[in-house]
N, C-alpha and C. Protein backbone atom coordinates (compact mmCIF):
# COMPACT_ATOMS: atom_id res chain seq x y z
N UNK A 1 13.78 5.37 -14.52
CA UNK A 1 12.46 5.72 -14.04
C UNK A 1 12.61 6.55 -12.77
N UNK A 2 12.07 7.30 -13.16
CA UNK A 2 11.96 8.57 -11.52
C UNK A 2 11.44 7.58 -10.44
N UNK A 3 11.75 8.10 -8.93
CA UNK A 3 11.32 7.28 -7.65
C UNK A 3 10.17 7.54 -7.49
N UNK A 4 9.25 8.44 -7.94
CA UNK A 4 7.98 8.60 -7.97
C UNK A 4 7.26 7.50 -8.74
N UNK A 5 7.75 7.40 -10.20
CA UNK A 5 6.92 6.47 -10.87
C UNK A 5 7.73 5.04 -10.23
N UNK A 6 8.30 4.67 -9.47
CA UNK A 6 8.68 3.27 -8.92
C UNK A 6 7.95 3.36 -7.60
N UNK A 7 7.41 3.98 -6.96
CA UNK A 7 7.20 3.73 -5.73
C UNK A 7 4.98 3.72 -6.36
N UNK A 8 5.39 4.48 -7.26
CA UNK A 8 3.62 4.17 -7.56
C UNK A 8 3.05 2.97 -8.40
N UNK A 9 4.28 2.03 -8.91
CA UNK A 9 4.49 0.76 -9.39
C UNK A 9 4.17 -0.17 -8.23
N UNK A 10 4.86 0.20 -7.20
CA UNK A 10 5.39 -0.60 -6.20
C UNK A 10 3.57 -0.60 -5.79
N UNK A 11 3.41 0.48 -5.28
CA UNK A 11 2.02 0.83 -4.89
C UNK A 11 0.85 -0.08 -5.43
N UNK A 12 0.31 0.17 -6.73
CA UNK A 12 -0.32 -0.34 -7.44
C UNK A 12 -0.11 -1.73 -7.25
N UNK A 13 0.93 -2.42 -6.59
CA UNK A 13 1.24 -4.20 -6.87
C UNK A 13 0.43 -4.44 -5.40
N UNK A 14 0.60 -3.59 -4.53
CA UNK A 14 -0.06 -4.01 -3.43
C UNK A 14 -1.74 -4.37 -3.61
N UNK A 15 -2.55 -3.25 -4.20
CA UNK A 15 -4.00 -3.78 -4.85
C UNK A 15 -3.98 -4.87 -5.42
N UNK A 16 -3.32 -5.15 -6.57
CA UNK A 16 -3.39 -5.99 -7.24
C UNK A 16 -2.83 -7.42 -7.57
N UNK A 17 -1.57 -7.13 -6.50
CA UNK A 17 -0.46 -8.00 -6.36
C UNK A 17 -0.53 -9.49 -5.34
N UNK A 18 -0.23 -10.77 -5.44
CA UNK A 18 -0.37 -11.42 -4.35
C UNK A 18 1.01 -11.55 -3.73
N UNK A 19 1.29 -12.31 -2.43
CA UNK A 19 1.65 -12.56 -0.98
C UNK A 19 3.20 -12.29 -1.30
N UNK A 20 3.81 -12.95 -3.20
CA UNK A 20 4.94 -12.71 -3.64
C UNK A 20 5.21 -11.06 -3.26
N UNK A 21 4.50 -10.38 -4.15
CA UNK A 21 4.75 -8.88 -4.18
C UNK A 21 5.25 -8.21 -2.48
N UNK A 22 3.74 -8.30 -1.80
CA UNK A 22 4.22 -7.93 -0.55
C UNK A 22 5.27 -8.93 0.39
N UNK A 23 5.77 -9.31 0.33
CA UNK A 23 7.00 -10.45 0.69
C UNK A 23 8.34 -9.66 0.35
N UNK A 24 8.13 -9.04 -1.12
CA UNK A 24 9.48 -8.06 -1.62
C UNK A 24 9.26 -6.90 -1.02
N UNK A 25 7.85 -5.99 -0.99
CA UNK A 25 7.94 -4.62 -0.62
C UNK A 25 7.16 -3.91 0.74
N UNK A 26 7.26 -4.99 1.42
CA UNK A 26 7.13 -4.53 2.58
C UNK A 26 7.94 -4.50 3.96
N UNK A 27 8.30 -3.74 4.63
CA UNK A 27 9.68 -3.42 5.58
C UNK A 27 9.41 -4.72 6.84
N UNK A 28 10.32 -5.00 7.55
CA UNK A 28 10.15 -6.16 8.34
C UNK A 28 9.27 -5.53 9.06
N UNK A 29 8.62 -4.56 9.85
CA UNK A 29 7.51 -3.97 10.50
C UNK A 29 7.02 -3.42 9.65
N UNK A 30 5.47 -3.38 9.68
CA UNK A 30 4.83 -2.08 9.17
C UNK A 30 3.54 -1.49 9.84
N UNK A 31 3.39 -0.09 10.02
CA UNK A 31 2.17 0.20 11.01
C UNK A 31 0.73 0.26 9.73
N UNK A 32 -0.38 -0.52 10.07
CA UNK A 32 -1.27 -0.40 9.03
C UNK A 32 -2.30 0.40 10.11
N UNK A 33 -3.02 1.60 9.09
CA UNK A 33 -4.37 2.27 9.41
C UNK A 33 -5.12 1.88 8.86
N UNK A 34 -6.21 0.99 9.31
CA UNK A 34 -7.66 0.78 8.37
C UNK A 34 -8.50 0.88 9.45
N UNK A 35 -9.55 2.35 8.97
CA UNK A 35 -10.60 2.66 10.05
C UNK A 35 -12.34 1.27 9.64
N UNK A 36 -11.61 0.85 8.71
CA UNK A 36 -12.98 -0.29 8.58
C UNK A 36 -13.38 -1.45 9.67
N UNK A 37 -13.94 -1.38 10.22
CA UNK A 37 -14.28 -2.64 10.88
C UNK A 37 -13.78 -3.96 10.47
N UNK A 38 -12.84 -5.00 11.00
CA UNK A 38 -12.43 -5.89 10.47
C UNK A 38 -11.53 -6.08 9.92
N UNK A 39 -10.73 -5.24 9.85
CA UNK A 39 -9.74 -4.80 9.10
C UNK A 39 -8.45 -4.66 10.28
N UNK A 40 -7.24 -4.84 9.39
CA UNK A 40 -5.74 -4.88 10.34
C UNK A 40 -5.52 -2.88 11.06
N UNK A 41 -4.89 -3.19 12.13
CA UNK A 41 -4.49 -1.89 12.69
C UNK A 41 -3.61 -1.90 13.20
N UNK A 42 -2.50 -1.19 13.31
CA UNK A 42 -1.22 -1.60 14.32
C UNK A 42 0.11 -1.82 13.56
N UNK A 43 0.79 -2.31 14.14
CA UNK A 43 2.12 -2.69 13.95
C UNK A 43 2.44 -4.10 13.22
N UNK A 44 2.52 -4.92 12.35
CA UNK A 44 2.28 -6.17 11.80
C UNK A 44 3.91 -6.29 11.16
N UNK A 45 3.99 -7.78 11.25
CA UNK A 45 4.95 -8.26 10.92
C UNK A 45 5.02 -8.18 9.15
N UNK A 46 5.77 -8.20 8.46
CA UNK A 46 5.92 -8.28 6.94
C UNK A 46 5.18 -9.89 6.38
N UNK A 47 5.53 -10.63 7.15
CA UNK A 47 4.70 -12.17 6.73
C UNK A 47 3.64 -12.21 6.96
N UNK A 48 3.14 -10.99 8.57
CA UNK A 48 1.22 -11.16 8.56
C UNK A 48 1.05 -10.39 7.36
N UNK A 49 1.24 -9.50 7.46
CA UNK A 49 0.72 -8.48 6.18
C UNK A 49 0.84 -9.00 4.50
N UNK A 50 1.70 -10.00 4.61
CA UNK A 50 1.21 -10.79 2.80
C UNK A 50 0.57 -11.60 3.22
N UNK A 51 0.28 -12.42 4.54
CA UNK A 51 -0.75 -13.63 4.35
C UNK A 51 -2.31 -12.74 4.04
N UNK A 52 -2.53 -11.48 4.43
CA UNK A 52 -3.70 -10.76 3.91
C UNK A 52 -3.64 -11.34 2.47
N UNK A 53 -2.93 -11.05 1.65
CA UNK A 53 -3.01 -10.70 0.12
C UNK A 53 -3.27 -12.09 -0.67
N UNK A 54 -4.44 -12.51 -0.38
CA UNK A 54 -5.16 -13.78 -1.02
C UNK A 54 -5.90 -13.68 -2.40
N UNK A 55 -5.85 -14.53 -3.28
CA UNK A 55 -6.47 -14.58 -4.16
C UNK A 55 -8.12 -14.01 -3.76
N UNK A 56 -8.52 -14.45 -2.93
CA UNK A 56 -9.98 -14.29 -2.91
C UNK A 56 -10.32 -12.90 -2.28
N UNK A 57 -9.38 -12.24 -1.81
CA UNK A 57 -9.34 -10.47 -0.97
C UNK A 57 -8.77 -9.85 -2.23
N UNK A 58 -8.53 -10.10 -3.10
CA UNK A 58 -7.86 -9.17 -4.05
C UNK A 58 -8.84 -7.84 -4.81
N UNK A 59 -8.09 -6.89 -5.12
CA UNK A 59 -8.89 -6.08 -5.91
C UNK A 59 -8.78 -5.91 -7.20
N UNK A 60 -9.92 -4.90 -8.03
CA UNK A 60 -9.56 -4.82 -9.44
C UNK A 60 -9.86 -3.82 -9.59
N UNK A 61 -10.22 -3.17 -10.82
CA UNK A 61 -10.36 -2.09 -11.90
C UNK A 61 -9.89 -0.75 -11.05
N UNK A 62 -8.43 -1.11 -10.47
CA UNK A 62 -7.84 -0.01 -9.68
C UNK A 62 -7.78 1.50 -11.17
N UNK A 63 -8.21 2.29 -9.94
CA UNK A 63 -8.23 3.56 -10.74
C UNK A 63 -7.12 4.55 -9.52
N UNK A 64 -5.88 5.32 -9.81
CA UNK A 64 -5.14 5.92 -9.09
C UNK A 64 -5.24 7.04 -9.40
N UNK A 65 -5.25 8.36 -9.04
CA UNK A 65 -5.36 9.60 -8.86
C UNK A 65 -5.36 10.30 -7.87
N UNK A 66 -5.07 12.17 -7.91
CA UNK A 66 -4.32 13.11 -7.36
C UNK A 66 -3.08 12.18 -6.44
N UNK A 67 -2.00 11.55 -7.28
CA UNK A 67 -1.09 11.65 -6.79
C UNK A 67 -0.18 12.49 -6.13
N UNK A 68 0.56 12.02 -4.73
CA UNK A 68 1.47 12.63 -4.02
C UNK A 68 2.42 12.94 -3.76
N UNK A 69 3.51 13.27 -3.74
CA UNK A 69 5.18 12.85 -3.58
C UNK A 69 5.49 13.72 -2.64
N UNK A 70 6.35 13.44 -1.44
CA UNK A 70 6.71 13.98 -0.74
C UNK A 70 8.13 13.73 -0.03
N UNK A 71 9.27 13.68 -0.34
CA UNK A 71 10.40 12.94 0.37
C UNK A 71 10.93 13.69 1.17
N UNK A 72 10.64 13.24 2.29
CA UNK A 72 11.29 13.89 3.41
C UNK A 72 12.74 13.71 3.99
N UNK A 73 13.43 12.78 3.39
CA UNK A 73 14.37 12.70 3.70
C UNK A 73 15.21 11.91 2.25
N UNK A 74 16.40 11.27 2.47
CA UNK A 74 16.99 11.08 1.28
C UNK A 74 16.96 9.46 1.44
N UNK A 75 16.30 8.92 2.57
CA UNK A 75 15.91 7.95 2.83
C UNK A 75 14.47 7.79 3.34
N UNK A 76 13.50 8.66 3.74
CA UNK A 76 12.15 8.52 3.37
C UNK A 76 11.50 9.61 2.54
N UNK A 77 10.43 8.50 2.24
CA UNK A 77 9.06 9.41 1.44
C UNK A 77 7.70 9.05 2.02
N UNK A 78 6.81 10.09 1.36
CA UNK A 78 5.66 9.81 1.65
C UNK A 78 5.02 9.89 0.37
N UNK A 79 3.55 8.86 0.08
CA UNK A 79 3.17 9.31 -0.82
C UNK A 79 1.66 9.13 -0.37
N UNK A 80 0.32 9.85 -1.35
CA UNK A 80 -0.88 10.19 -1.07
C UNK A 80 -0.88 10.00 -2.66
N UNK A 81 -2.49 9.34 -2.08
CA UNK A 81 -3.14 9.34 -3.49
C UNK A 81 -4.73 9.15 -3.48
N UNK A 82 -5.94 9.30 -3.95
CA UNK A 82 -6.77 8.65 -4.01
C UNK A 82 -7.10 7.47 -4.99
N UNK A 83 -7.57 6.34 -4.41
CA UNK A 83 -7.67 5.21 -5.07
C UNK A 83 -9.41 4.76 -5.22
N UNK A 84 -9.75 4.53 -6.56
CA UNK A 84 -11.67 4.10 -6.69
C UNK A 84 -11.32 2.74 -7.13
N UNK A 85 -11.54 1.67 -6.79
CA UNK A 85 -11.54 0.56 -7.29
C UNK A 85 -12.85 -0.37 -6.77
N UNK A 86 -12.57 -1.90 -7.48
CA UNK A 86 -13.58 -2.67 -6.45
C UNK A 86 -13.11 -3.83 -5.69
N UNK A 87 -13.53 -4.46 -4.99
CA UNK A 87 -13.52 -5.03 -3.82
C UNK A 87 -13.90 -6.34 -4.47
N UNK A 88 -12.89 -7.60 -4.22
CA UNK A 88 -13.30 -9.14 -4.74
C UNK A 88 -15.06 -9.65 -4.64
N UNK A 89 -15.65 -8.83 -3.71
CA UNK A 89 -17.23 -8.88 -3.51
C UNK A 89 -18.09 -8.42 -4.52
N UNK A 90 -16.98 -7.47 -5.40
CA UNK A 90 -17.83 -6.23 -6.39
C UNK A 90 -18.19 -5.18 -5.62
N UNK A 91 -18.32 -5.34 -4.71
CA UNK A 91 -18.55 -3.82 -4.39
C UNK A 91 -17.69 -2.50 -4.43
N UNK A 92 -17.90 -1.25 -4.96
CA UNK A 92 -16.95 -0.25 -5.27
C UNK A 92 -16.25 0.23 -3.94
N UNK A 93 -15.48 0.94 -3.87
CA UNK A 93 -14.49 1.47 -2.71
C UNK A 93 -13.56 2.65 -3.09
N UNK A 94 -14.01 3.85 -2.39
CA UNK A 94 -13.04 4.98 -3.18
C UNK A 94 -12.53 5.19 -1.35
N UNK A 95 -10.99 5.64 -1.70
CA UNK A 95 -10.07 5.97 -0.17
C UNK A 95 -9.28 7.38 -0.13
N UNK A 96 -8.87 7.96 0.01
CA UNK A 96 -7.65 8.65 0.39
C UNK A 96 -6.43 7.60 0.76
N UNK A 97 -5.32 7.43 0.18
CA UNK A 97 -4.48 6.45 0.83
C UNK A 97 -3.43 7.33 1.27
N UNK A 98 -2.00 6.83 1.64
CA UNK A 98 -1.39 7.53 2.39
C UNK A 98 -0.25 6.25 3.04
N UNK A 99 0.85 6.37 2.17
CA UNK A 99 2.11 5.58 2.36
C UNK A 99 3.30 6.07 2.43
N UNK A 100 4.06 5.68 3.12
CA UNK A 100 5.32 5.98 3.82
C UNK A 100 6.65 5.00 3.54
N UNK A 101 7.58 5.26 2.61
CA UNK A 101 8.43 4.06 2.74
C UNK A 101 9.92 4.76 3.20
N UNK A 102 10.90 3.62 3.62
CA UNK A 102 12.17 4.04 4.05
C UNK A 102 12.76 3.19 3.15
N UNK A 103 13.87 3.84 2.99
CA UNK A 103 14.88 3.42 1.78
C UNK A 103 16.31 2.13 2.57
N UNK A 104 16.04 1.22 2.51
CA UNK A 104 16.78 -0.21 2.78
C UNK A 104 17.56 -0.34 1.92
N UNK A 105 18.88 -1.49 2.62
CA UNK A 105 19.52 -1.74 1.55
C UNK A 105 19.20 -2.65 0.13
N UNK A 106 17.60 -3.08 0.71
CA UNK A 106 17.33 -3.69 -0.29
C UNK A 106 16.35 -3.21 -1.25
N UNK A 107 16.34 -1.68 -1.41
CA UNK A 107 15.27 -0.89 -1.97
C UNK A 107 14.38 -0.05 -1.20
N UNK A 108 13.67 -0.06 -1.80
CA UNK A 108 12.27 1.14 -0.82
C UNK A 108 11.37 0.10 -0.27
N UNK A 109 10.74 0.36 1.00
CA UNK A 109 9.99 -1.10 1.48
C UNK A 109 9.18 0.06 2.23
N UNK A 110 7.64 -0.85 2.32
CA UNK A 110 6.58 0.22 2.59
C UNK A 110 6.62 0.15 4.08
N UNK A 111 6.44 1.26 5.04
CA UNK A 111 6.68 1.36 6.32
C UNK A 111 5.53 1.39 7.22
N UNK A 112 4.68 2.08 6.24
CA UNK A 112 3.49 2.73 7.30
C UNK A 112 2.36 2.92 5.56
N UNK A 113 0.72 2.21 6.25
CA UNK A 113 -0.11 2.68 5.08
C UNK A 113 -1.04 2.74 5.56
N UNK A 114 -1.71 3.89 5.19
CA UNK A 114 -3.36 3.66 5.54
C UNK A 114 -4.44 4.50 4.58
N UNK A 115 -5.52 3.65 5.27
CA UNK A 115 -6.82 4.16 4.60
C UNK A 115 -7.72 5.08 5.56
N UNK A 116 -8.61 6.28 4.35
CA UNK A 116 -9.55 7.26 5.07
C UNK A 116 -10.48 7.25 4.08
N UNK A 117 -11.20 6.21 4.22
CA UNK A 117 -12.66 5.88 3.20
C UNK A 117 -13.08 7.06 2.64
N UNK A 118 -14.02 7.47 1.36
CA UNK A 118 -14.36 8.65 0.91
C UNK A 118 -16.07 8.36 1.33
């Protein structure tokens, strides 16, 4: 499988995935952007950032499109995408996303992610 279609695997587990998933693919730091009110910002440990990923915060009927690929190095990438899904409330949510991973010895682990609401 190309690193594109693994890192948009990887991607997709974060929407949909619980505390297991992000526990494997997230880097011992990671800087999160969320311009929403209430929402994480900053620098977060890999264990805060899966205690987010609760059954009851989870999302669904993820829809992914204009995917991105960008590797800037032979140990990082970037990737962009827009994501329409909904929100455990039901309510809909379309973003611009925008992820960054560095290549570890234990795989690709997400570094840096954020959101720019549509």
């Amino acid at each position: 499988m190309a690193l594109k279609d693994i890192l948009y695997t990887v991607e997709e587990g974060f929407w949909l995935g619980g505390e297991e998933h992000f526990l494997a693919h997230v880097d011992e730091q990671c800087l999160l952007v969320f311009p929403q009110a209430g929402e994480m910002h900053g620098v977060h440990s890999r264990k805060d950032v899966a205690a987010t990923a609760t059954p009851s915060n989870r999302w669904r009927d993820l829809r992914i499109s204009d995917r991105q690929f960008l590797q800037v190095s032979g140990d990082v990438v970037i990737i962009s995408y827009r994501a329409d899904v909904t929100r455990a409330d039901g309510e809909p949510y379309s973003a611009l996303i925008g992820s960054t991973y560095v290549r570890r010895e234990q795989g690709w682990k997400l570094a840096a992610h954020q959101h720019s609401p549509i």
